[in-house]
Protein backbone atom coordinates (compact mmCIF):
# COMPACT_ATOMS: atom_id res chain seq x y z
CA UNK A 1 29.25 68.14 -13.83
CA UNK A 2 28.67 67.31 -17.33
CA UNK A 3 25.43 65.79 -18.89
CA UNK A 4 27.30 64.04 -21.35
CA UNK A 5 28.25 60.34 -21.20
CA UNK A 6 31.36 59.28 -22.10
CA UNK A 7 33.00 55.97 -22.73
CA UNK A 8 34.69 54.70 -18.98
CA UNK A 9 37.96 54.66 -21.23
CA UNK A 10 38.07 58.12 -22.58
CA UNK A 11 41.35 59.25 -22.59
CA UNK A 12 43.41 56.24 -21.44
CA UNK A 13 44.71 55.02 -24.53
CA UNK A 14 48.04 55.17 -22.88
CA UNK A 15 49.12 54.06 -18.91
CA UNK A 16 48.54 56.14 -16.59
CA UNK A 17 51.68 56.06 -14.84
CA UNK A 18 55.22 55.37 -16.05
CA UNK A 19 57.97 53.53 -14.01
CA UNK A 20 58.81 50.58 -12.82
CA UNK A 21 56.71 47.42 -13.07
CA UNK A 22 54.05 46.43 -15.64
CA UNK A 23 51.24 49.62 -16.51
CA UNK A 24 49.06 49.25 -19.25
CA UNK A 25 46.44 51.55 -21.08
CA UNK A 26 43.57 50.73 -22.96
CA UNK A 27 46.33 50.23 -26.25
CA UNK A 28 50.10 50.51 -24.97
CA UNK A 29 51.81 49.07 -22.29
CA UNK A 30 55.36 49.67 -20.60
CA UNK A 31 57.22 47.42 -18.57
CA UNK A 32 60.21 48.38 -16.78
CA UNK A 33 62.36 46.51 -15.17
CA UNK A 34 64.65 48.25 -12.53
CA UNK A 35 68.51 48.51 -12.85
CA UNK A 36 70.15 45.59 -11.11
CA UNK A 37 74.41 46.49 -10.28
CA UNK A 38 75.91 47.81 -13.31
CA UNK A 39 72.95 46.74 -15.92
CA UNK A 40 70.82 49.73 -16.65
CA UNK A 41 66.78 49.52 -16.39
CA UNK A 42 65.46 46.97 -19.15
CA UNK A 43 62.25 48.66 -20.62
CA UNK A 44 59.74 46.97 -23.51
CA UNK A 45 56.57 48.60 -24.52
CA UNK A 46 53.91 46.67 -26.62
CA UNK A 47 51.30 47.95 -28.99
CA UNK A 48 47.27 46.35 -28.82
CA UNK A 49 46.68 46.93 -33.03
CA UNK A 50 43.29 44.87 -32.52
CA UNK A 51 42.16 47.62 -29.49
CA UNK A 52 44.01 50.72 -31.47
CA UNK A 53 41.64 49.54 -34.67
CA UNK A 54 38.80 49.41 -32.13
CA UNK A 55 39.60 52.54 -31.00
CA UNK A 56 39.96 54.49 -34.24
CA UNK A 57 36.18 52.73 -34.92
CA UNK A 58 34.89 54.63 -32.27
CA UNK A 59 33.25 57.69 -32.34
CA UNK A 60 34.94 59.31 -29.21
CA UNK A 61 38.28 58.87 -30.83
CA UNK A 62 38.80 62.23 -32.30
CA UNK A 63 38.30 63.82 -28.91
CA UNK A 64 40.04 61.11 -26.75
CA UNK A 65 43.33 61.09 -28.85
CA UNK A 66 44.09 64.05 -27.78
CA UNK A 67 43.05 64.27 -24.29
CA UNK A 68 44.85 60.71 -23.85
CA UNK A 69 48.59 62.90 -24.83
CA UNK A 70 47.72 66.08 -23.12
CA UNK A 71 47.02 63.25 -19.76
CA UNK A 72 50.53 62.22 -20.83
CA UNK A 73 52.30 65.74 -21.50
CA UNK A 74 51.07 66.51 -18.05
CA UNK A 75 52.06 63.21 -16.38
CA UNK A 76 55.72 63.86 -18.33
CA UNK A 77 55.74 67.58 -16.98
CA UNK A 78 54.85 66.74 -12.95
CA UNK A 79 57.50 64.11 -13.01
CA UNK A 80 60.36 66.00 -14.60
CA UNK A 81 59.62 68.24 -11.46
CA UNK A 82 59.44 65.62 -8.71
């Protein structure tokens, strides 16, 4: 295990999860509402541009950036399989 300390929201800038209902990260969140008869799924995603300016402020940033869309890549990659 690692000796360094990280921030509890290291790379969650984004949900964790995508589908239906209400999941938020740290900065984005993505509702989706499922289809209902011959409407298609209703979907609305909001930026937090207070928490994103908090987040750019902090130091872990430049590292959590990137793990937060590689968590994503790989969350888009297992569900195009499944």
């Amino acid at each position: 295990m690692s000796a360094v300390r990280h921030k509890p929201c290291l790379g969650k800038i984004f949900p964790k999860h995508v589908g239906i209902g209400e999941q938020a990260g740290k900065v984005f969140s993505v509702r989706i509402d499922p289809p209902a008869g011959m409407m298609r799924a209703r979907t609305e995603s909001e930026i937090d541009i207070q928490q994103w300016d908090d987040c750019q402020r902090c130091p872990e940033f430049e590292s959590c950036y990137p793990l937060s869309m590689a968590t994503l890549a790989l969350q888009t990659a297992v569900a195009a399989h499944h």
